[in-house]
Protein backbone atom coordinates (compact mmCIF):
# COMPACT_ATOMS: atom_id res chain seq x y z
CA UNK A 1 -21.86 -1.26 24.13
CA UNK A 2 -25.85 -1.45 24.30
CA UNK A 3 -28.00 -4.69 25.28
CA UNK A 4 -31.13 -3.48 23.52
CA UNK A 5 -31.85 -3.17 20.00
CA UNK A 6 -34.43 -3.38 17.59
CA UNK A 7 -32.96 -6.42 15.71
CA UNK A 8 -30.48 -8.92 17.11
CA UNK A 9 -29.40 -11.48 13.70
CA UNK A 10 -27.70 -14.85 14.57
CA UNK A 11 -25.64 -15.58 12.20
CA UNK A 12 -23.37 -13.06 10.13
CA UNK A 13 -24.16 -15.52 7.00
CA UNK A 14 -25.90 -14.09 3.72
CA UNK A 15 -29.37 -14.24 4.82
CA UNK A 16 -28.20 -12.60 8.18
CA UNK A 17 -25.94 -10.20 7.23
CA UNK A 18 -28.54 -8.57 4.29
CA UNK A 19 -31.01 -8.62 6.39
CA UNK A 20 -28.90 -6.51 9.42
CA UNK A 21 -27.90 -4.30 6.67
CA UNK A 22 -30.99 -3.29 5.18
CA UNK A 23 -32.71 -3.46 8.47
CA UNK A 24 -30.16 -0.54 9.81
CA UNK A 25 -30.40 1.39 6.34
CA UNK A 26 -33.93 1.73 7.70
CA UNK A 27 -33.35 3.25 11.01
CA UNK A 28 -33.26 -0.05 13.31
CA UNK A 29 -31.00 -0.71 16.07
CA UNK A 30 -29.47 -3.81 15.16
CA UNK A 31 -26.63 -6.00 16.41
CA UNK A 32 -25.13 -9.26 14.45
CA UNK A 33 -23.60 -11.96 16.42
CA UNK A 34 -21.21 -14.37 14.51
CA UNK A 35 -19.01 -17.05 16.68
CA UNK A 36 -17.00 -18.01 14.01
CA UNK A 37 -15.76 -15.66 10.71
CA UNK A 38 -18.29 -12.98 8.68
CA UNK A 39 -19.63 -14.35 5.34
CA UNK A 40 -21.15 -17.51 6.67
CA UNK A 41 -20.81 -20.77 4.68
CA UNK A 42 -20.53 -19.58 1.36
CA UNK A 43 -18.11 -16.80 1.76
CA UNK A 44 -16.10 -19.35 4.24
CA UNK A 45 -15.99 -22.64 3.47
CA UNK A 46 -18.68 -23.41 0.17
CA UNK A 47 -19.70 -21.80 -3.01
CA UNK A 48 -16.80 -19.01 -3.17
CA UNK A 49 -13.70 -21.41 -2.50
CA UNK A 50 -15.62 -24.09 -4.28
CA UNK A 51 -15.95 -22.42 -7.02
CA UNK A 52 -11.84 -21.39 -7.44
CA UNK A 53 -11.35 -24.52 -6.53
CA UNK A 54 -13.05 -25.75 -9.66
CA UNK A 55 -11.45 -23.39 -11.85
CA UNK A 56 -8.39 -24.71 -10.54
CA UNK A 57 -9.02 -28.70 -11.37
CA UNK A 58 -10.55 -27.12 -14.82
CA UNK A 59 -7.07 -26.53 -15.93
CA UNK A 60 -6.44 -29.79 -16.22
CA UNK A 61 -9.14 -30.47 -18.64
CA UNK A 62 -7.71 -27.10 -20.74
CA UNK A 63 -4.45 -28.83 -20.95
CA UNK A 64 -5.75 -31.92 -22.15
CA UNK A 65 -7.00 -30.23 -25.30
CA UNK A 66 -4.39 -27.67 -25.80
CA UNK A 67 -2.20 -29.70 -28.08
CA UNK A 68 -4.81 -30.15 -30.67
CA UNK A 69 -4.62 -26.49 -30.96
CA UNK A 70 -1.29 -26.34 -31.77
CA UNK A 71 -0.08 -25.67 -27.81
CA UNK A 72 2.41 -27.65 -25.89
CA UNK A 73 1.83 -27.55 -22.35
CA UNK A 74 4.42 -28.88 -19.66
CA UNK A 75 2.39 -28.15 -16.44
CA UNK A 76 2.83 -28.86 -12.40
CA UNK A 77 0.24 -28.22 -9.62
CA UNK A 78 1.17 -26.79 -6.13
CA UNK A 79 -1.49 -27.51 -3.31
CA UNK A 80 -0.46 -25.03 -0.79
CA UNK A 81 -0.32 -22.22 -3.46
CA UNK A 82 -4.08 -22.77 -3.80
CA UNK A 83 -5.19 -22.96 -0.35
CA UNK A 84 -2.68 -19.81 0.60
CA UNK A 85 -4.35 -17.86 -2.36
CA UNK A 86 -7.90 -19.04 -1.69
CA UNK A 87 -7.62 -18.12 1.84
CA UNK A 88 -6.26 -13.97 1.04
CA UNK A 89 -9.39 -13.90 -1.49
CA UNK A 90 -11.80 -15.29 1.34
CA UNK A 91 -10.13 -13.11 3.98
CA UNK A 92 -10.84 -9.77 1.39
CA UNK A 93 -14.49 -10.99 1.20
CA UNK A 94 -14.83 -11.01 5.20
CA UNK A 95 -13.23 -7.83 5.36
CA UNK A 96 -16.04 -6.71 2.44
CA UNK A 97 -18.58 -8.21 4.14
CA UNK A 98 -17.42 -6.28 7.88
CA UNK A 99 -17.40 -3.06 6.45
CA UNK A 100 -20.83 -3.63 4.58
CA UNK A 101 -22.52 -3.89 8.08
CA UNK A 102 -20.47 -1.09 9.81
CA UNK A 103 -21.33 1.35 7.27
CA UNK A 104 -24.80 1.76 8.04
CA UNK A 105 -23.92 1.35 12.03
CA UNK A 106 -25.07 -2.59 12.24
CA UNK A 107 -22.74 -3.45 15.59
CA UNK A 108 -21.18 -7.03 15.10
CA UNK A 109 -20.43 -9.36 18.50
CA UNK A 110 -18.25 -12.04 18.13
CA UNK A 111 -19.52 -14.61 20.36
CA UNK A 112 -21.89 -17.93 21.03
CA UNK A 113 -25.39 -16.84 21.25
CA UNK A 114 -28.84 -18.27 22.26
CA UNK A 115 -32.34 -17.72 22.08
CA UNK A 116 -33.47 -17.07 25.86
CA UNK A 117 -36.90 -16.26 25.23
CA UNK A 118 -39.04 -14.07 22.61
CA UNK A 119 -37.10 -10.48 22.78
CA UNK A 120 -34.22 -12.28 24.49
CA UNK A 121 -30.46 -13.67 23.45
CA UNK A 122 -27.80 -14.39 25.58
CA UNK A 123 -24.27 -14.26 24.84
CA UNK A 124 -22.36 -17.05 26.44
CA UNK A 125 -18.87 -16.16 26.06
CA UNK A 126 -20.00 -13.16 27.86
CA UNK A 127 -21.91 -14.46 29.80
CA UNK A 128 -25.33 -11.58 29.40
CA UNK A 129 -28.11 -10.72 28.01
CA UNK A 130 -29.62 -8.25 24.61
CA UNK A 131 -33.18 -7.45 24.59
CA UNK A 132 -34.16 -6.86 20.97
CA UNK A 133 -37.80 -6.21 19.28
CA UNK A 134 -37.03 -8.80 17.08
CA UNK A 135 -34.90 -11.72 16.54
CA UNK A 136 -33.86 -13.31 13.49
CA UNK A 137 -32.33 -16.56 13.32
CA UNK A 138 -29.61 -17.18 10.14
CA UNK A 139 -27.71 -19.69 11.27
CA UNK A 140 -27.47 -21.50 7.89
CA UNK A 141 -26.76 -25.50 8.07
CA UNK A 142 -23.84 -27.50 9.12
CA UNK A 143 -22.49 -30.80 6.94
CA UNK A 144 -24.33 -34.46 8.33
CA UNK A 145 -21.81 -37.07 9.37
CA UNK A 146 -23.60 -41.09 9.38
CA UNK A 147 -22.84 -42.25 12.94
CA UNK A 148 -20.82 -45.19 11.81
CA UNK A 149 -17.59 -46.88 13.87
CA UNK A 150 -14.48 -44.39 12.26
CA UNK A 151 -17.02 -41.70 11.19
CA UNK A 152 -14.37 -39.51 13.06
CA UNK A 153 -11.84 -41.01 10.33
CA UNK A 154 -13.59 -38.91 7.60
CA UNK A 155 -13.72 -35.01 6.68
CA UNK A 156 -16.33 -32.97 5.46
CA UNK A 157 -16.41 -30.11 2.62
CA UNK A 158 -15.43 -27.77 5.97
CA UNK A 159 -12.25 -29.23 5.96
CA UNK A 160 -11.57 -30.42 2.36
CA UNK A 161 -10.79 -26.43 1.65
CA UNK A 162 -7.99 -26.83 4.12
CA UNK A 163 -6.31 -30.25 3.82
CA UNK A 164 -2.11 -30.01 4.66
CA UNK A 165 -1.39 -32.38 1.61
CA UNK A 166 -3.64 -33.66 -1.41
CA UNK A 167 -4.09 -37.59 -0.60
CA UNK A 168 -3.49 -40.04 -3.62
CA UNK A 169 -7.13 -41.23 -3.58
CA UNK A 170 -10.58 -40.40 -1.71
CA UNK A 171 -13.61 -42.02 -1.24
CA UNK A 172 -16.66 -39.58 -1.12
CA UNK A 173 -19.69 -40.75 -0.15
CA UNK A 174 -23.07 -38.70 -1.60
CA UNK A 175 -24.78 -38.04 -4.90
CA UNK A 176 -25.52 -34.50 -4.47
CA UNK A 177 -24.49 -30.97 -5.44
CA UNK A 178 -21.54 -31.11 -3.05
CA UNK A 179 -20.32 -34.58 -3.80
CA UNK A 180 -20.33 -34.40 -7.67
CA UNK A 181 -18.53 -30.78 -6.89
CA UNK A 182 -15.87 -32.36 -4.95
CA UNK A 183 -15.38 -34.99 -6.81
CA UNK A 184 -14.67 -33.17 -10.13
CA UNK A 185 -12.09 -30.76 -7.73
CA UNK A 186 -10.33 -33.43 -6.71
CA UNK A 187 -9.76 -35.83 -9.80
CA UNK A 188 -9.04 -32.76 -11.62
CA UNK A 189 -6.41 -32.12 -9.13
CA UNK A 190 -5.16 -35.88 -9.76
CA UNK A 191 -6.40 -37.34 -7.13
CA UNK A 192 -7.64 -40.82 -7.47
CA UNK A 193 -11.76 -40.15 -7.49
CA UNK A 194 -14.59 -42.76 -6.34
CA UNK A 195 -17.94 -41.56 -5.14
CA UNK A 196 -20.28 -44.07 -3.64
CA UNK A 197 -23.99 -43.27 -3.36
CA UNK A 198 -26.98 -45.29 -1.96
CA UNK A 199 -29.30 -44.57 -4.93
CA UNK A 200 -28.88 -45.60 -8.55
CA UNK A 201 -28.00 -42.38 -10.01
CA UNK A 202 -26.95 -38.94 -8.86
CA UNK A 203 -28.27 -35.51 -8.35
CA UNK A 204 -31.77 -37.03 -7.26
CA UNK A 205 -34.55 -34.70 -8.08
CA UNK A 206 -32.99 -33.54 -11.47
CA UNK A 207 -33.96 -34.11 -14.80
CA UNK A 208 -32.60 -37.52 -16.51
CA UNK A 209 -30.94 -36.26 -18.93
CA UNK A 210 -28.56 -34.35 -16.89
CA UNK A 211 -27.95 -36.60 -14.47
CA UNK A 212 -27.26 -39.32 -16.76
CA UNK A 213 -25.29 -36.66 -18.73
CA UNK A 214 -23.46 -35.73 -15.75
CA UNK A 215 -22.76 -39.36 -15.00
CA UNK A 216 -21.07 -39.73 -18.30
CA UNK A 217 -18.44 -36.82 -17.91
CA UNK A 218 -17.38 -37.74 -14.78
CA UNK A 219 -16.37 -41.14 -15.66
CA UNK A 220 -14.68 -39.85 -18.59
CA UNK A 221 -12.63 -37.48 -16.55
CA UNK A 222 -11.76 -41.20 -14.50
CA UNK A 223 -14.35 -40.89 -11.65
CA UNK A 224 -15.32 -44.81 -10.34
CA UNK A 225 -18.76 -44.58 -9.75
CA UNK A 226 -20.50 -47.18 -6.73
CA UNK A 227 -24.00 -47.49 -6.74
CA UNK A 228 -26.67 -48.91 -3.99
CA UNK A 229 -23.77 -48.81 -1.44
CA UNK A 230 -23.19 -46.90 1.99
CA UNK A 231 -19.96 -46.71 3.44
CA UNK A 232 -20.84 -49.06 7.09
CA UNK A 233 -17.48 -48.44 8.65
CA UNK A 234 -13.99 -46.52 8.77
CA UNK A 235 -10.68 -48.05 10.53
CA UNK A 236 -7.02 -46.25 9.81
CA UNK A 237 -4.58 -48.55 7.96
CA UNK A 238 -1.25 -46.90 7.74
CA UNK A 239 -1.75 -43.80 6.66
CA UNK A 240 -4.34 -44.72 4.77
CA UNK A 241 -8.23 -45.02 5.69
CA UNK A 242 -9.84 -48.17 5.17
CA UNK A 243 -13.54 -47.76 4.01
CA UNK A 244 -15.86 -51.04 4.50
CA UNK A 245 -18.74 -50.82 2.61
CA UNK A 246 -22.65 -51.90 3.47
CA UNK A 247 -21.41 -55.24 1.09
CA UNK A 248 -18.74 -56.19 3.42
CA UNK A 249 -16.17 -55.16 0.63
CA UNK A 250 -13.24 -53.15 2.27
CA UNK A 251 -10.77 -50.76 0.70
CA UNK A 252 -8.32 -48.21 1.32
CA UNK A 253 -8.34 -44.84 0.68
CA UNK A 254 -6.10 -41.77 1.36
CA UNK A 255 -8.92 -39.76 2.23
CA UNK A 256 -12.44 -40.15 2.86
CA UNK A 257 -15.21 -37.60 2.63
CA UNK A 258 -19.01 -37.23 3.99
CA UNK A 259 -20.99 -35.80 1.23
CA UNK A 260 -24.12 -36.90 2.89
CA UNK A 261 -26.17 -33.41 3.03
CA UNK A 262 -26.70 -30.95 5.71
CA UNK A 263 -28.48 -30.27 8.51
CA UNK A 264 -29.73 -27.10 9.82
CA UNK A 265 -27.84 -25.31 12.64
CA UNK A 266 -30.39 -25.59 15.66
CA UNK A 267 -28.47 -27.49 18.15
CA UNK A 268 -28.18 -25.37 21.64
CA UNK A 269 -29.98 -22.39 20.33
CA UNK A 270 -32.57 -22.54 22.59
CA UNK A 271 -35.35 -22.44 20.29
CA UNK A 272 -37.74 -25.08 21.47
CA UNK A 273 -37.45 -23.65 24.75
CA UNK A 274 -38.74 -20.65 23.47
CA UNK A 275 -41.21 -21.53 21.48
CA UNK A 276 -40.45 -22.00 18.24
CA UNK A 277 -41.74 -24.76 16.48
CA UNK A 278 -39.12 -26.43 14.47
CA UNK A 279 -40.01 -29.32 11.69
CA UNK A 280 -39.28 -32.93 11.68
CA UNK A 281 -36.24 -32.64 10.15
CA UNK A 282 -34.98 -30.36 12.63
CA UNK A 283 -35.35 -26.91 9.91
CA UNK A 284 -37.10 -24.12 11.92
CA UNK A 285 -40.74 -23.53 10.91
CA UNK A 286 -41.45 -20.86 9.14
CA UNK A 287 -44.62 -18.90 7.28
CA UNK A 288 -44.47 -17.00 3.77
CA UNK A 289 -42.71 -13.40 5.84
CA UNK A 290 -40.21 -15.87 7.39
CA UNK A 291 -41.87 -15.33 10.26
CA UNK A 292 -41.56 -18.42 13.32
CA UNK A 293 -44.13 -19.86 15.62
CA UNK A 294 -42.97 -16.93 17.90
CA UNK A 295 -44.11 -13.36 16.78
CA UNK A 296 -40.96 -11.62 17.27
CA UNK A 297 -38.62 -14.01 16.45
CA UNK A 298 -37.99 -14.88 12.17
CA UNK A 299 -35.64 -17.34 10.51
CA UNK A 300 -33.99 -17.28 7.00
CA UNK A 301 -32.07 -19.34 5.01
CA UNK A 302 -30.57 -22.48 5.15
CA UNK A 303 -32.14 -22.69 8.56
CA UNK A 304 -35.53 -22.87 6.99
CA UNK A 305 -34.85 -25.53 5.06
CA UNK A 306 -36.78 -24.27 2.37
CA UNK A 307 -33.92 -23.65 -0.50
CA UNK A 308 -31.09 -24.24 0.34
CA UNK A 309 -28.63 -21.85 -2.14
CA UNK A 310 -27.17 -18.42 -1.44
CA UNK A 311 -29.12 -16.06 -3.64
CA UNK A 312 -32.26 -17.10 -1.48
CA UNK A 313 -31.17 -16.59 1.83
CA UNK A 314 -29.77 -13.22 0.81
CA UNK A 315 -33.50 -12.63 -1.00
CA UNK A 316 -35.06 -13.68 2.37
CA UNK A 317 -32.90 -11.67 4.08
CA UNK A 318 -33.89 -8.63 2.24
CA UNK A 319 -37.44 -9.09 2.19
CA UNK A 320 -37.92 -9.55 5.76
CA UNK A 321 -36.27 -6.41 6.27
CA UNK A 322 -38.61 -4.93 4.00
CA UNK A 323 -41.56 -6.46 5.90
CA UNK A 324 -40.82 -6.34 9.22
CA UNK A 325 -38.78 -2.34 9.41
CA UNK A 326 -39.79 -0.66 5.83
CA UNK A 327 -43.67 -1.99 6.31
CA UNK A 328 -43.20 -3.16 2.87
CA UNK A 329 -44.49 -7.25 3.48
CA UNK A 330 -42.96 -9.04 0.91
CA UNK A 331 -42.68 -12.67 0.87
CA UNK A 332 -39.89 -14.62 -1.73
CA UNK A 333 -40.99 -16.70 -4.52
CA UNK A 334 -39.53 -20.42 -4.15
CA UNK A 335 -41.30 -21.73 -7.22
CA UNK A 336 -39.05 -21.20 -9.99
CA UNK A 337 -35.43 -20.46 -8.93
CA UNK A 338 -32.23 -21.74 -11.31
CA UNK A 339 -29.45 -23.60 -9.48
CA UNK A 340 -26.03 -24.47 -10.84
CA UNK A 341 -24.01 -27.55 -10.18
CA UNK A 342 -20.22 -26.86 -10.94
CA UNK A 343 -18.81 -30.02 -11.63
CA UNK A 344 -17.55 -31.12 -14.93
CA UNK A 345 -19.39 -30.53 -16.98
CA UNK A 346 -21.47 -28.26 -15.52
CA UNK A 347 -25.60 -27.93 -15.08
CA UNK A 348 -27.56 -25.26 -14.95
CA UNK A 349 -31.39 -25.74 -14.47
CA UNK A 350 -34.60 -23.81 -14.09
CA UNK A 351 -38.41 -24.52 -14.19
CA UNK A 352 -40.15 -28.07 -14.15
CA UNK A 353 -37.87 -31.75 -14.95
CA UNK A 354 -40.08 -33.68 -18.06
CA UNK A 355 -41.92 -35.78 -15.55
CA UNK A 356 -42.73 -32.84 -13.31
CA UNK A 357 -43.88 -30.61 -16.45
CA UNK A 358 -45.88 -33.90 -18.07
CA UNK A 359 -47.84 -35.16 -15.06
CA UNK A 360 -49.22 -31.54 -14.85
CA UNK A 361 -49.92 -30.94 -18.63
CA UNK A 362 -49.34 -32.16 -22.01
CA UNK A 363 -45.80 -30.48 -22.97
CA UNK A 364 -43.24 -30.22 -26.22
CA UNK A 365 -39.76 -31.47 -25.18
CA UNK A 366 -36.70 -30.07 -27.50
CA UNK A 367 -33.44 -31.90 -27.36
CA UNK A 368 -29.89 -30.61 -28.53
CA UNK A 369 -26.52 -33.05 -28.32
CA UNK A 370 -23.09 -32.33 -29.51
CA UNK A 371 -19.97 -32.10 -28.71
CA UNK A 372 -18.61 -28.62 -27.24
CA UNK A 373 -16.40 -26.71 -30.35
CA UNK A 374 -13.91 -26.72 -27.60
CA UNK A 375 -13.47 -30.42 -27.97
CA UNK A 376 -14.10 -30.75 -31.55
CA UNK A 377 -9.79 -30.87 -32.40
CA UNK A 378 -9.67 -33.35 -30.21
CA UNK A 379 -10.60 -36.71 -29.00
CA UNK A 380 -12.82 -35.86 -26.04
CA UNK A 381 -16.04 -37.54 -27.00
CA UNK A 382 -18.43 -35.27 -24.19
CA UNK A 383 -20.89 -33.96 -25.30
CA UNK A 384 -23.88 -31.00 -23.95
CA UNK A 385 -27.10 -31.30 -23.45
CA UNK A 386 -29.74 -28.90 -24.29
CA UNK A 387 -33.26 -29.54 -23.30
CA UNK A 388 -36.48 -27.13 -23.42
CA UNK A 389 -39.91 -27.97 -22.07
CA UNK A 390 -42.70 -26.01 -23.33
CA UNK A 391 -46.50 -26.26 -23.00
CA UNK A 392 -48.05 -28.01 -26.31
CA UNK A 393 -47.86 -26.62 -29.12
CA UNK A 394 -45.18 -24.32 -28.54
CA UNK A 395 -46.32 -22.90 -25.65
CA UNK A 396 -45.08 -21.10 -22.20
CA UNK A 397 -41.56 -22.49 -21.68
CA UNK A 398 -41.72 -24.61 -18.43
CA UNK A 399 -38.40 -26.02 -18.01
CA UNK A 400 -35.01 -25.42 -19.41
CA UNK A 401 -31.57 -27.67 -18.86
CA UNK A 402 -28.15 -27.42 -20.16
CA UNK A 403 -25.43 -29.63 -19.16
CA UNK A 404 -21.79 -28.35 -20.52
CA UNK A 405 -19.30 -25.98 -20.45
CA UNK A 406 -20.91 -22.12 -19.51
CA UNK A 407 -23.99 -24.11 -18.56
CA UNK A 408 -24.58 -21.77 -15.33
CA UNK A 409 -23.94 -18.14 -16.98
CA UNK A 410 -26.69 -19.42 -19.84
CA UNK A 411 -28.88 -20.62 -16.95
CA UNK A 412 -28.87 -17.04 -15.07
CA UNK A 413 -30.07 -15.60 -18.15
CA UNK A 414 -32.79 -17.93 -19.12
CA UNK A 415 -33.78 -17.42 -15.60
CA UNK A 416 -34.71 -13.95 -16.38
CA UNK A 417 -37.16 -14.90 -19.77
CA UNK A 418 -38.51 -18.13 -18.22
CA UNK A 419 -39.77 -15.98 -15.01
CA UNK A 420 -41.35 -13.17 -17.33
CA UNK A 421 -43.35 -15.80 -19.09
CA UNK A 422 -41.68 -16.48 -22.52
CA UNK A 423 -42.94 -18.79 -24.75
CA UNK A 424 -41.37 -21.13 -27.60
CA UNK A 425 -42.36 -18.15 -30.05
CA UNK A 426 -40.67 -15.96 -27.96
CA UNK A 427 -37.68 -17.93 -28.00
CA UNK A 428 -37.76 -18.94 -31.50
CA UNK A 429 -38.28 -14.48 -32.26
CA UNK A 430 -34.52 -14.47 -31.10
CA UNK A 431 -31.98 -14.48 -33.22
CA UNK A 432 -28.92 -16.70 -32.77
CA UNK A 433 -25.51 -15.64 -31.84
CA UNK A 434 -23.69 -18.28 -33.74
CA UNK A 435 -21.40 -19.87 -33.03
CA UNK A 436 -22.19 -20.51 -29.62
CA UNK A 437 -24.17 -23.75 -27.60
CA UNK A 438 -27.09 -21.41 -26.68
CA UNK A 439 -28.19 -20.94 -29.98
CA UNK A 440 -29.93 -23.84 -29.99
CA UNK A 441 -31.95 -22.97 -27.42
CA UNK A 442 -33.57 -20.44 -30.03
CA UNK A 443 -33.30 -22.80 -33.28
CA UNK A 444 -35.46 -25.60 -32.24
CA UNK A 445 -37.61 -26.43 -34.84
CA UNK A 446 -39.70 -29.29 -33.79
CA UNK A 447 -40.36 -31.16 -30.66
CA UNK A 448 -37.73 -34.44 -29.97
CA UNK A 449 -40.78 -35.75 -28.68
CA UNK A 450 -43.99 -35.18 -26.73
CA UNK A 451 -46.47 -36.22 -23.68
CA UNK A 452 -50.03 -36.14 -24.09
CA UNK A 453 -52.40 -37.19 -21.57
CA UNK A 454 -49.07 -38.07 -19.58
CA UNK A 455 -47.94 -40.45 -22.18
CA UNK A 456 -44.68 -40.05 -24.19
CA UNK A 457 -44.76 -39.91 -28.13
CA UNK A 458 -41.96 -40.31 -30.03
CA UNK A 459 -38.50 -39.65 -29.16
């Protein structure tokens, strides 16, 4: 056991654990110190059980149409057989993620630790000290809870993966990624659904049409939607939690859930006192190399507060290993990077929203509707959403949106053209794989509608 190294990562998370990885692949010293289980929030607790969770509440949906082709389905959901089989997959991934830092001799410390100055941590549970060269902060974000009487009452998506016993309803309060998310898990799952959100439509910050899209499909799947209304106050009934709302309204649920975003995981890390400058929203500082206020000590991921998704952190993670131990400076590229929101139906986005892409130029805006061929023997009236933004006259493709079923696979691969460059002609040079829903992203013939000089025509 050694208390210096070259690198000491807090936080065995994505960000932290590629970055202690590639930094020992290069020749550093390094030590990882985790206090709760390898693989951080996603691995943990958020996008990998998430995501089985949703293909679990998906079933439900596949049942539905499964008689109008030709099947007859007599199905029954067990709760515990989830959670039991979700927790061996998550426990493989730790075990994945362990032996990915052994290999190249990263030493991992299971403990609390702190910042105690610039080349300094200490370990509280055992109560001493590691001088490192560097330090790298990764200790990703933690769910916000509103400080309202009963806020105790509530659970968060860290314990929603865990719950003994489905309840027969929940309240979730949020309009984000992980409230739309949860929402579709659970009323999949037949569970009573109702998400309230202070705003007048969810997913903020995305383009209309998917949000109103999205907004459609979950009431269809029986989501109640509340709009321009907090949850002021929590009190248990029974066994039931009744949830009194900023309108004085009060109602019982089974469950109730904070959805209300995330704040970064700063508290007691001694970072102030060391000299890091942290921003007003409590996310740790940070330049272009990830590099803090402090010249040895760096931060990446959710930490940062600068994207808040997986794939970035682990980016981050790489490149300041590449900057800081492979003299390699390489600094991540936050403008253009395509998210997913797994609800039902699904979004997948990259590049500019139509107001972003028309205050900056005048653009082409392509629009596809239907009804997924899944749902076409049926009665399900969804339908997807296709959308491409281009520069004018079929220009450099600036945004592209798809709301419906594959929606993030088609996004990943977009991704890949949109960052080269492509164009409209490029798109339109493809030829389509039919049938599928992203042929029409290469069959557009003519705009829906355009902006010029920032005003809309057509459409």
């Amino acid at each position: 056991m050694s208390n210096s190294y070259d690198l000491v990562v807090i936080g065995a998370g994505s960000g932290g654990v590629r970055a202690a990885r590639m930094a020992a692949t290069y020749g550093a010293k390094v030590a990882i110190v985790e206090e709760f289980r390898v693989g951080g929030t996603c691995v943990i607790r958020g996008c990998v059980p998430k995501k089985l969770y949703v293909y679990a509440s998906r079933f439900n949906d596949l049942f539905d149409v499964a008689a109008s082709f030709g099947w007859q389905v007599d199905a029954s959901f067990d709760w515990p057989t989830l959670v039991a089989n979700k927790e061996k997959e998550i426990t493989r991934l730790e075990a994945a993620y362990v032996a990915n830092l052994e290999k190249p001799g990263v030493e991992i410390i299971r403990d609390r630790a702190v910042v105690a100055g610039p080349n300094t941590v200490r370990l509280l549970g055992q109560d001493r000290e590691l001088s490192a060269k560097y330090i790298l902060v990764a200790t990703g974000g933690r769910p916000f809870v509103p400080a309202i009487p009963g806020a105790e009452l509530g659970i968060t998506s860290n314990e929603a993966f865990d719950l003994p016993a489905l309840p027969h309803s929940i309240l979730i309060e949020g309009g984000g990624y992980i409230a739309v998310e949860f929402a579709t898990i659970f009323a999949g799952l037949g569970v009573h659904t109702t998400i309230v959100y202070r705003g007048d439509a969810l997913l903020r910050g995305f383009d209309y049409d998917m949000r109103k899209g999205l907004e459609a499909g979950l009431i269809e799947r029986g989501i109640k939607l509340i709009y321009q209304k907090t949850i002021a106050a929590l009190a248990r009934s029974g066994s039931d939690i009744d949830a009194t709302f900023s309108d004085g309204v009060t109602a019982p649920y089974g469950a109730v859930m904070f959805a209300t975003g995330r704040s970064a995981n700063v508290d007691g890390l001694g970072l102030e006192a060391a000299g890091v400058r942290l921003q007003a929203n409590g996310t740790v500082a940070v330049d272009a190399f990830s590099q803090t206020s402090v010249p040895s000590i760096y931060a990446v991921g959710d930490v940062t507060g600068r994207a808040a998704l997986t794939p970035v952190a682990i980016r981050e993670g790489w490149y300041f290993a590449e900057t800081v131990f492979n003299n390699n400076p390489m600094a991540v590229d936050h403008s253009e990077i395509p998210t997913a929101v797994f609800a039902e139906p699904e979004i997948g986005v990259v590049g500019l929203t139509e107001p972003e892409a028309a205050m900056l130029e005048d653009i082409d805006v392509y629009v596809s509707r239907f009804r997924p061929m899944m749902n076409t023997l049926s009665s399900r009236t969804g339908r997807m959403v296709l959308k491409l933004i281009t520069r004018k006259d079929g220009g450099k493709v600036l945004g592209v949106h798809i709301l419906g079923p594959g929606a993030a696979e088609m996004i990943q691969l977009v991704a890949i053209a949109t960052g080269m460059g492509a164009t409209k002609a490029d798109f339109d040079r493809t030829i389509a794989l039919h049938p599928s829903a992203a042929e029409e992203l290469v069959t557009f013939k003519a705009p829906s509608y355009t902006y010029r000089n920032g005003k809309k025509i057509g459409g």
